[in-house]
Protein backbone atom coordinates (compact mmCIF):
# COMPACT_ATOMS: atom_id res chain seq x y z
CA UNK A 1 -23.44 16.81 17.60
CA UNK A 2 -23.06 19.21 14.66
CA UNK A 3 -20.69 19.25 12.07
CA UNK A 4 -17.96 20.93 13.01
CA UNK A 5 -15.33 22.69 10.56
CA UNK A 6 -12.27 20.97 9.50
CA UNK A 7 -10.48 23.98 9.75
CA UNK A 8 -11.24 24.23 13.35
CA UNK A 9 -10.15 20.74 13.99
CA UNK A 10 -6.48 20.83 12.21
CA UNK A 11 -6.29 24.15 14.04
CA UNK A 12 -6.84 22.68 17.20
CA UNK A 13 -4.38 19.74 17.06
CA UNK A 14 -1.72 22.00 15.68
CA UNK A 15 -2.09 24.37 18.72
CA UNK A 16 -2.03 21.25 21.10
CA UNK A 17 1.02 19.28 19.17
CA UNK A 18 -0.66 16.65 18.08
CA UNK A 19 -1.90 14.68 14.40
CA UNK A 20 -5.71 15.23 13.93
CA UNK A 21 -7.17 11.56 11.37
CA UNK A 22 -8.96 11.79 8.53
CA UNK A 23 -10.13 8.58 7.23
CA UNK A 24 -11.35 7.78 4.30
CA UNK A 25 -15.74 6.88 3.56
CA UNK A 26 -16.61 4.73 0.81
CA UNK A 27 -19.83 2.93 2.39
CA UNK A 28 -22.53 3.59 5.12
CA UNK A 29 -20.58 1.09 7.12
CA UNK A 30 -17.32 3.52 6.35
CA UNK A 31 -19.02 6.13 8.31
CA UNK A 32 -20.33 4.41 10.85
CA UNK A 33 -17.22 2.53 11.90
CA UNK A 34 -15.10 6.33 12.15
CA UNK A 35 -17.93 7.77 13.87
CA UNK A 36 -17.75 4.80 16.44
CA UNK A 37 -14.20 4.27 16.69
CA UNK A 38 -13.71 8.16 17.50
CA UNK A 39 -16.15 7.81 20.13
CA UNK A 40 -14.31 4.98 21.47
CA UNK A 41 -10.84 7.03 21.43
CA UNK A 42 -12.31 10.18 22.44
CA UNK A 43 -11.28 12.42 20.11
CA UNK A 44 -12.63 14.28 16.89
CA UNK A 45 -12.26 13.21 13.21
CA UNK A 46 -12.42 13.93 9.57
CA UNK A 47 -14.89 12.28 7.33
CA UNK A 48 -13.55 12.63 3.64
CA UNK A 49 -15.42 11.33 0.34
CA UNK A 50 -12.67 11.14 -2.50
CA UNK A 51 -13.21 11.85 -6.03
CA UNK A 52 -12.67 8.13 -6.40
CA UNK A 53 -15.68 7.22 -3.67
CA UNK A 54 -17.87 9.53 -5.95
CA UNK A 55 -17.76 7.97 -9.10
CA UNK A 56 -18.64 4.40 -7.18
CA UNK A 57 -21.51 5.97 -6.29
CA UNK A 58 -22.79 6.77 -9.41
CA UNK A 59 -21.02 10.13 -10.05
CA UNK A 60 -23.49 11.83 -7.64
CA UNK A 61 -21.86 13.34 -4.51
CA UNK A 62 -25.45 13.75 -2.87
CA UNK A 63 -26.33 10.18 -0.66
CA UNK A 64 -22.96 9.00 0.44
CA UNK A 65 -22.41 13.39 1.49
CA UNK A 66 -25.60 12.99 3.36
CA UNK A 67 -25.26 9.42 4.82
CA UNK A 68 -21.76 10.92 6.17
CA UNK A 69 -23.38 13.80 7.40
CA UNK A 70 -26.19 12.02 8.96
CA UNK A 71 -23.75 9.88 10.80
CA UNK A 72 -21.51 12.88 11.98
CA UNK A 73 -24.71 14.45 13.38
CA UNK A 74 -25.67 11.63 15.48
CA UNK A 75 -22.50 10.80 16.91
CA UNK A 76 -21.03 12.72 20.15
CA UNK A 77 -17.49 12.98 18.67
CA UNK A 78 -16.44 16.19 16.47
CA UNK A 79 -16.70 15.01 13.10
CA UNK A 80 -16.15 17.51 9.92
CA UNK A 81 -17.11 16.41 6.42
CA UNK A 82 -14.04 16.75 3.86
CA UNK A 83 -13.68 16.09 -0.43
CA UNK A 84 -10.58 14.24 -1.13
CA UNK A 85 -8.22 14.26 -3.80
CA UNK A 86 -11.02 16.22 -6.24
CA UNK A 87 -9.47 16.82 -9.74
CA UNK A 88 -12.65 17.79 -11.42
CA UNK A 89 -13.62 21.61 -10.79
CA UNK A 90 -17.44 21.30 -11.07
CA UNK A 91 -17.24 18.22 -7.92
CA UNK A 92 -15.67 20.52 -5.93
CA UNK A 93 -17.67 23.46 -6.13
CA UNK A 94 -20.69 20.96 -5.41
CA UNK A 95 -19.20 20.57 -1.59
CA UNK A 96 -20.21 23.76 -0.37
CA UNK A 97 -23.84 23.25 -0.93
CA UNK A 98 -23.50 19.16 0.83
CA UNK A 99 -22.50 20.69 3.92
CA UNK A 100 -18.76 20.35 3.55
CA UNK A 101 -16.54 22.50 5.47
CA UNK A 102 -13.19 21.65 3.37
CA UNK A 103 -11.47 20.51 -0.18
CA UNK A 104 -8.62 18.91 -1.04
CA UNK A 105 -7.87 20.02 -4.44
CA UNK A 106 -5.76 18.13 -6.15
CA UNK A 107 -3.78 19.42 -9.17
CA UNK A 108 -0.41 17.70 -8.33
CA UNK A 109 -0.21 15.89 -11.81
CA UNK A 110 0.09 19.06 -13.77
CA UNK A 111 2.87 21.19 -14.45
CA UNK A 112 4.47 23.46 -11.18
CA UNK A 113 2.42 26.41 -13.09
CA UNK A 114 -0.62 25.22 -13.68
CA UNK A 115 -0.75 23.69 -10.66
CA UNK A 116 0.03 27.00 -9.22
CA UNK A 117 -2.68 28.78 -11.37
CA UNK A 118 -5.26 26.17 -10.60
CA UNK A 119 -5.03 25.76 -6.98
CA UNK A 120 -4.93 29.44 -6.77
CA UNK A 121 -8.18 30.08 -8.54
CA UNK A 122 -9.56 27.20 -5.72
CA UNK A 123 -8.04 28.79 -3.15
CA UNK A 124 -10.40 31.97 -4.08
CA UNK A 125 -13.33 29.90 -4.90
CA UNK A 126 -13.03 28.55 -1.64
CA UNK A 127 -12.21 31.35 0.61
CA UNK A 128 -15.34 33.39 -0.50
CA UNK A 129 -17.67 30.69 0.82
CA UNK A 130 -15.73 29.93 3.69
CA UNK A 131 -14.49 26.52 2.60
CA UNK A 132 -10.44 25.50 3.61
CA UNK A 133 -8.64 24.44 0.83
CA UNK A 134 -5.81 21.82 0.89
CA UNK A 135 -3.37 21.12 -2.01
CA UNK A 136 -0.50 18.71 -2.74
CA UNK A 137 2.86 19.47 -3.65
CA UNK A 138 5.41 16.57 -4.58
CA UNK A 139 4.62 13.11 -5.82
CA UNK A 140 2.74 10.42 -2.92
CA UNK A 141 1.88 7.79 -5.54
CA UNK A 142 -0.08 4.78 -5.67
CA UNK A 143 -3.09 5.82 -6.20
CA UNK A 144 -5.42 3.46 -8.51
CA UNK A 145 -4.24 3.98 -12.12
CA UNK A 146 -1.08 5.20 -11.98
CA UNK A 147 2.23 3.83 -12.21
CA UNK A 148 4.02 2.40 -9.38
CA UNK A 149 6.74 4.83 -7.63
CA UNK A 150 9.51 4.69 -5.71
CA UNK A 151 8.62 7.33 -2.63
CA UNK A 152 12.03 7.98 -2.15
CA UNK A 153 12.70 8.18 -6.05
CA UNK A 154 14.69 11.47 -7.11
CA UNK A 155 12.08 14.09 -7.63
CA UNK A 156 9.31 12.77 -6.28
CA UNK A 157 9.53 14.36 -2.17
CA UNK A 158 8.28 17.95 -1.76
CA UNK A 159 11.59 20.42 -1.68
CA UNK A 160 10.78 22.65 1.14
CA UNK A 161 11.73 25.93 -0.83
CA UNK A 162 9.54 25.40 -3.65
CA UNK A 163 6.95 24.34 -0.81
CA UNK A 164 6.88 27.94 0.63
CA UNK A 165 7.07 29.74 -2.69
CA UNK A 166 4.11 27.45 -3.83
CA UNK A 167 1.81 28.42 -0.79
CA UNK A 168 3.32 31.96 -0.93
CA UNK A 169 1.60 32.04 -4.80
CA UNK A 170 -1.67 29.78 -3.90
CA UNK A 171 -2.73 31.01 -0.52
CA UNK A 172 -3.60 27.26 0.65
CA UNK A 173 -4.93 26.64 3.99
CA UNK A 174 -3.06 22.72 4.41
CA UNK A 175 -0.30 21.24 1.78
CA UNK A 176 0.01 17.45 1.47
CA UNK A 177 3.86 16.73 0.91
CA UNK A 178 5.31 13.56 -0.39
CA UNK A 179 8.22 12.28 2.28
CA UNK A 180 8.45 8.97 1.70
CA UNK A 181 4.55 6.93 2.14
CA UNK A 182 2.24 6.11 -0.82
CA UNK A 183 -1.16 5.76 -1.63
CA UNK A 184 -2.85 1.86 -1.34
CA UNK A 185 -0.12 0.40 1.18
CA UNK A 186 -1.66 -2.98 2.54
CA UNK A 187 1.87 -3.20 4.47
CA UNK A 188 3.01 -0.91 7.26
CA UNK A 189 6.46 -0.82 5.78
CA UNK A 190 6.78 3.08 4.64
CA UNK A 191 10.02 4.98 6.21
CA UNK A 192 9.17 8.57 6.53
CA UNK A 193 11.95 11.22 5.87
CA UNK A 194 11.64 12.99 9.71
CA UNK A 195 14.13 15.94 8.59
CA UNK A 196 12.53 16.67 5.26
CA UNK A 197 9.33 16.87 7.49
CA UNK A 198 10.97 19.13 9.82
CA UNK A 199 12.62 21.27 7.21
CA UNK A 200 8.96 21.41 5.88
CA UNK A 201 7.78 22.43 8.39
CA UNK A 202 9.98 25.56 9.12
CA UNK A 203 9.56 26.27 5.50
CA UNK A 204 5.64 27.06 5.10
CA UNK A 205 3.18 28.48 7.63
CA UNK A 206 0.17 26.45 7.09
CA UNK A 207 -0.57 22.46 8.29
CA UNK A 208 0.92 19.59 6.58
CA UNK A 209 -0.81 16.72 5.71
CA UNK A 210 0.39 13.26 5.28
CA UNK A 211 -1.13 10.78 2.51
CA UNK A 212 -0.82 7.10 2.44
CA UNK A 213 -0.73 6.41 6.05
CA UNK A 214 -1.87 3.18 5.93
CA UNK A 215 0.97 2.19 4.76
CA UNK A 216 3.51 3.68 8.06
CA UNK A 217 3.92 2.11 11.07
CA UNK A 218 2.79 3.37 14.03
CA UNK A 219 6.00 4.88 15.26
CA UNK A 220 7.31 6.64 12.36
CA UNK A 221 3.31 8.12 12.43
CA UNK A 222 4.37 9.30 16.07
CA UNK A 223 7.65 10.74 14.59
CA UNK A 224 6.11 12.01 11.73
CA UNK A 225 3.50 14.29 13.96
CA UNK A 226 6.42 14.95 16.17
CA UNK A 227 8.45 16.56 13.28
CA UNK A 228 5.14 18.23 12.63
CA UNK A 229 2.57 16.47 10.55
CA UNK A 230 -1.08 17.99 11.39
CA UNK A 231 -3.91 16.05 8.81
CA UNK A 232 -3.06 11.89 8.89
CA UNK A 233 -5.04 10.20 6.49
CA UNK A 234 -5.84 7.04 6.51
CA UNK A 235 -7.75 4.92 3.70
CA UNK A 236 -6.56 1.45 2.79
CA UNK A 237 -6.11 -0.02 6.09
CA UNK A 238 -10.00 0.92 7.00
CA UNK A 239 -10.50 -1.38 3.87
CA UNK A 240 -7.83 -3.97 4.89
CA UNK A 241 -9.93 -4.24 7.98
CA UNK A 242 -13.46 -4.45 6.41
CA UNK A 243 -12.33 -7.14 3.69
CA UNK A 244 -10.40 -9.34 6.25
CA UNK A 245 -13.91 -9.72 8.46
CA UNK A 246 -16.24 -10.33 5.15
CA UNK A 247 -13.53 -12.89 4.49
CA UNK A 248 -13.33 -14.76 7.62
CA UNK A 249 -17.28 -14.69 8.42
CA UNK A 250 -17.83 -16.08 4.23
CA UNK A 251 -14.99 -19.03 4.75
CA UNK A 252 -17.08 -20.00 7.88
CA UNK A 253 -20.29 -19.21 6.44
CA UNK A 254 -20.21 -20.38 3.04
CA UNK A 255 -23.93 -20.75 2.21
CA UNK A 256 -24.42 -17.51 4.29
CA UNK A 257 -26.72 -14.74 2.14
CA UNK A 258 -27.37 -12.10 4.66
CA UNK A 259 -25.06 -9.31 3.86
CA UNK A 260 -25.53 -7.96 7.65
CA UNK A 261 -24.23 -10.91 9.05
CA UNK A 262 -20.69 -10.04 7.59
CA UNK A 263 -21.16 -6.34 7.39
CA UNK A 264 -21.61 -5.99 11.07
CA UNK A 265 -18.39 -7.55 11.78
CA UNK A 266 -16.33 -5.79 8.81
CA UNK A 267 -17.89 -2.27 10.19
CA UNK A 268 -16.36 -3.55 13.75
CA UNK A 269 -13.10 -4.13 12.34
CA UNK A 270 -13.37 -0.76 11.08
CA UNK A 271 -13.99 0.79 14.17
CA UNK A 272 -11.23 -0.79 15.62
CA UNK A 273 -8.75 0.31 13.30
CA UNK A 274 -9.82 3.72 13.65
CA UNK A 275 -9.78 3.72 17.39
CA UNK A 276 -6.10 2.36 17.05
CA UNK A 277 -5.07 4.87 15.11
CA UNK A 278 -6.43 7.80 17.13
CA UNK A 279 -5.15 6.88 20.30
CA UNK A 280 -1.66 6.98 17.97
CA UNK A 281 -2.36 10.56 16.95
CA UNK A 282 -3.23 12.12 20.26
């Protein structure tokens, strides 16, 4: 079906009470496996290319934006193409033009101000082509590079008054808020704070997202949404997935060449994950 707006979709599963997954394309086989374990769940997604995904590719947001988009056409759940976690200015104004509906900019390492000043001048960027904007307020951590943090650390969680004043001054469709997961989990061990989430959510007027969701188990997800999470993304544990099938079929298959004959089974993993994690947000 056609690409349908992110917008639309977080919209949707706020107004039914439920969490809405975005997960996380680095390959083809990325892709593929969302688009088929949506379709297997029965319910929409969000395709989202990272900063990060870019530069593997080359630096050139072009093939892996059409290969998503391509695969989100041909597929009969809603699917929405999304930029993750974009830090460099002239990326994200290359999104519109690639057919994506959505940003998340990310200017949470600066300074409250210039984060401030620089999401706002996305915000308006954004808004005249018709593209939703999400920011991040608070420190998630653990993403590749920087230096480990405690997600429960002083500091670091999103204070819910400096949360409205900050989408107040920005105009931000969706805010990512730190409350206690972390970039690059491989364990489900995260506790979520569930009254910080709540308090959150009175606070601003616009979706909140949660980041590092690989890393939660499955109940404090539920909770999470409960308290009123919207956007769950989830990376690492589609890549926990794929590397634990090329694994298994390579210590069977040791003289094995063919890379289909392990990346058929790592895009099934895939596709299971993702279908276990929808039927957890609906």
């Amino acid at each position: 079906m056609p690409l349908v707006s992110t917008g639309e979709l977080v919209a949707d599963a706020r107004a039914a009470g439920r969490g809405v997954a975005a997960f996380n394309v680095i390959t083809l086989e990325h892709a593929e496996a969302i688009a088929a374990g949506a379709e297997q769940a029965g319910a929409p997604a969000i395709l989202q290319i990272s900063e990060n995904a870019v530069k593997f590719h080359g630096g050139s947001l072009s093939a892996i934006a059409a290969a998503a988009a391509a695969v989100a056409r041909t597929s009969s759940a809603p699917l929405s193409l999304h930029l993750d976690h974009v830090t460099d200015v002239e990326l994200m104004r290359a999104a519109h033009p690639e057919g994506f509906s959505s940003v998340m900019f990310d200017a949470s390492k600066l300074s409250y101000d210039e984060n401030v000043k620089a999401t706002a001048e996305a915000v308006r960027w954004g808004h005249e082509r018709g593209i939703w904007i999400e920011a991040e307020l608070g420190k998630v951590g653990g993403k590749e590079g920087e230096t480990p943090l405690d997600a429960h650390a002083p500091g670091v969680r999103t204070d819910p008054a400096e949360a409205a004043a900050y989408v107040a001054d920005t105009g931000v469709d969706a805010l990512a808020v730190a409350v206690g997961s972390s970039h690059a989990m491989t364990s489900r061990t995260a506790s979520l704070d569930h009254e910080l989430i709540a308090a959150l959510k009175t606070a601003v007027p616009v979706p909140l997202v949660l980041h590092g969701s690989s890393g939660v188990p499955d109940n404090e997800i539920r909770q999470a949404i409960a308290s009123g999470m919207v956007k769950i993304n989830v990376g690492t544990a589609l890549n926990t997935a794929f590397t634990g099938a090329v694994r298994e079929y390579l210590a069977e298959n040791g003289t094995g060449v063919d890379p289909r004959k392990y990346l058929g089974p790592a895009r099934e993993a895939m596709a299971g994950t993702v279908a276990h994690f929808q039927r957890i947000f609906a």
